[in-house]
C-alpha atoms as a PDB file:
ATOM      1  CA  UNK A   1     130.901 115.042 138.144  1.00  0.00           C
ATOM      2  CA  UNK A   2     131.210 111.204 137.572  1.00  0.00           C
ATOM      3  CA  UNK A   3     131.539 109.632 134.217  1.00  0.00           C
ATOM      4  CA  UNK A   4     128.517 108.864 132.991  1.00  0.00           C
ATOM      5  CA  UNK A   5     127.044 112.221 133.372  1.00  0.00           C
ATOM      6  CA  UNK A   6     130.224 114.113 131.433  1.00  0.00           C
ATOM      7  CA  UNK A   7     129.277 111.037 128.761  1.00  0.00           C
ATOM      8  CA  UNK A   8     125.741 111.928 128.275  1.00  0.00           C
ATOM      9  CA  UNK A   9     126.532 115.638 128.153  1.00  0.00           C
ATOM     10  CA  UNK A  10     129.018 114.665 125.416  1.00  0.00           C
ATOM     11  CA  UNK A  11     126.798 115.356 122.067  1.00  0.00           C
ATOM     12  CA  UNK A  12     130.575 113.282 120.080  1.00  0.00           C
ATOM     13  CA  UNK A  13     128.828 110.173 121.963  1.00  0.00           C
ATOM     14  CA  UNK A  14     127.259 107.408 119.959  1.00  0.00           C
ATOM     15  CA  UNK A  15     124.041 106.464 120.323  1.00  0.00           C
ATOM     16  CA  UNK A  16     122.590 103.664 119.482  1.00  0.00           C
ATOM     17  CA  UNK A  17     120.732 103.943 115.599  1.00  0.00           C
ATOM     18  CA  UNK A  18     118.355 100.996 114.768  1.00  0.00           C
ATOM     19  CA  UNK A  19     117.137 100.149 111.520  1.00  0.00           C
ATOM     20  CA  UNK A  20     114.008 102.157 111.681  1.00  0.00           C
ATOM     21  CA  UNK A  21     115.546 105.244 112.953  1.00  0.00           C
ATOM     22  CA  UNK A  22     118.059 104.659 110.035  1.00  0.00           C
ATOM     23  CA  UNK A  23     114.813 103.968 107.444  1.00  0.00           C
ATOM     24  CA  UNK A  24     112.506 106.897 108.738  1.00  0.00           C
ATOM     25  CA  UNK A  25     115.791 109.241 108.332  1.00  0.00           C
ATOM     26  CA  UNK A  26     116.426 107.977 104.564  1.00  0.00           C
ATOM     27  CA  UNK A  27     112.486 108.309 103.604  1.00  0.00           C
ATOM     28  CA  UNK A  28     111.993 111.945 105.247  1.00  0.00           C
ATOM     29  CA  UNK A  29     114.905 113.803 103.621  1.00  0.00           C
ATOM     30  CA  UNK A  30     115.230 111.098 100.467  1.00  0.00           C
ATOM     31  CA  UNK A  31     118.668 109.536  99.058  1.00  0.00           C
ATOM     32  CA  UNK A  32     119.997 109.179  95.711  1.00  0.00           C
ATOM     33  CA  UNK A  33     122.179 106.473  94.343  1.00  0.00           C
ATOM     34  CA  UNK A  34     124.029 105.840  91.219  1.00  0.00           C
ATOM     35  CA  UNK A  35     126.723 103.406  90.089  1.00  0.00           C
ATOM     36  CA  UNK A  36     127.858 101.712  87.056  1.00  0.00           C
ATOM     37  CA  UNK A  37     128.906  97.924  86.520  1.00  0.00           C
ATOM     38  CA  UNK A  38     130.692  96.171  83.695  1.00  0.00           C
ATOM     39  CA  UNK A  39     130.987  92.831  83.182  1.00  0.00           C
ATOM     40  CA  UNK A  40     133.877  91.594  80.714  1.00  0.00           C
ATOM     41  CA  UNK A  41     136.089  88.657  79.480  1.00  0.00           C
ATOM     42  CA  UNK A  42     138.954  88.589  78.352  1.00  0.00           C
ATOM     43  CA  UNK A  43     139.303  92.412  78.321  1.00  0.00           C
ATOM     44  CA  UNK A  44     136.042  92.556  76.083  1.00  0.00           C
ATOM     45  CA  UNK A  45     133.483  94.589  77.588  1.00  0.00           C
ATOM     46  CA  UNK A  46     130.206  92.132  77.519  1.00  0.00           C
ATOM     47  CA  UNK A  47     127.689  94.209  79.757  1.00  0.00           C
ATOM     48  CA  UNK A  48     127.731  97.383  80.736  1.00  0.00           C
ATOM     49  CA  UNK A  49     124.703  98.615  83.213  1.00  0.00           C
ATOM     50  CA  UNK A  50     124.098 102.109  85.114  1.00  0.00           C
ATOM     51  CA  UNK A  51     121.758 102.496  87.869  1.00  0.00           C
ATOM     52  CA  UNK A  52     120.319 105.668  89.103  1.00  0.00           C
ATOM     53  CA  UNK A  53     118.064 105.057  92.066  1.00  0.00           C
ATOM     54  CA  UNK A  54     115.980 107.631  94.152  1.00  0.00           C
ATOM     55  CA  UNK A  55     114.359 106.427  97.448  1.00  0.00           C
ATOM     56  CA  UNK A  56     112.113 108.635  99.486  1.00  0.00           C
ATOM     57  CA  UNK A  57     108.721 108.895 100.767  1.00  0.00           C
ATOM     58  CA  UNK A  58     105.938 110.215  98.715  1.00  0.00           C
ATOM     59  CA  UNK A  59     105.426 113.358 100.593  1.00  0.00           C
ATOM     60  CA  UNK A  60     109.510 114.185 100.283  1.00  0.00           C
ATOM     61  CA  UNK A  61     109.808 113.066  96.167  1.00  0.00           C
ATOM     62  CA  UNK A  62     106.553 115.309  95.875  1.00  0.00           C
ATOM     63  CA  UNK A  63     108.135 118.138  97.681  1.00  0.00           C
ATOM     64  CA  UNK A  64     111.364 118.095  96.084  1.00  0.00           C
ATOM     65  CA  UNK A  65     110.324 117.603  92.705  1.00  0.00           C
ATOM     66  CA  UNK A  66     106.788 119.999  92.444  1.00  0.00           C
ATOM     67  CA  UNK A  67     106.547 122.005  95.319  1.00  0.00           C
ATOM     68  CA  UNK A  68     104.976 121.418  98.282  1.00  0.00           C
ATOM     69  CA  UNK A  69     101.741 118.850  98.628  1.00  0.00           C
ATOM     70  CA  UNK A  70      98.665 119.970  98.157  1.00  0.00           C
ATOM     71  CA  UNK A  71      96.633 117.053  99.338  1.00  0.00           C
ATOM     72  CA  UNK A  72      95.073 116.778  96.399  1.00  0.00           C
ATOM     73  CA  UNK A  73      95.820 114.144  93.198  1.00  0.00           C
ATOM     74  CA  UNK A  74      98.389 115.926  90.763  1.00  0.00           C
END
């Protein structure tokens, strides 16, 4: 068995991911982000923002939030 074939039997070995395969795999199952930034000076707190961000296609954010689509306008 040479190399190369005990390497692509391997499921442990990376493959290469572009930027689409990376998008279409965020849209169909969805992703949440949150985070929280303050800004201050002189240890006085001057802005304090929170972000809560959900990306996903339509289809998934309908799915996951009323059941499955219909096809129809809700």
């Amino acid at each position: 068995m040479s190399v190369a074939a005990g390497a692509l039997a391997d499921p442990r070995v990376a493959r290469e991911v572009t930027l689409l395969d990376l998008l279409d795999r965020l849209l169909a199952g969805g992703i949440a982000i949150q985070g929280e930034i303050t800004l201050a000076a002189a240890d006085i707190d001057l802005v304090d923002l929170s972000l809560r961000l959900v990306v996903g296609s339509v289809g998934t954010l309908r799915r996951d939030l009323n059941g499955p689509v219909t096809g129809r306008p809700a």
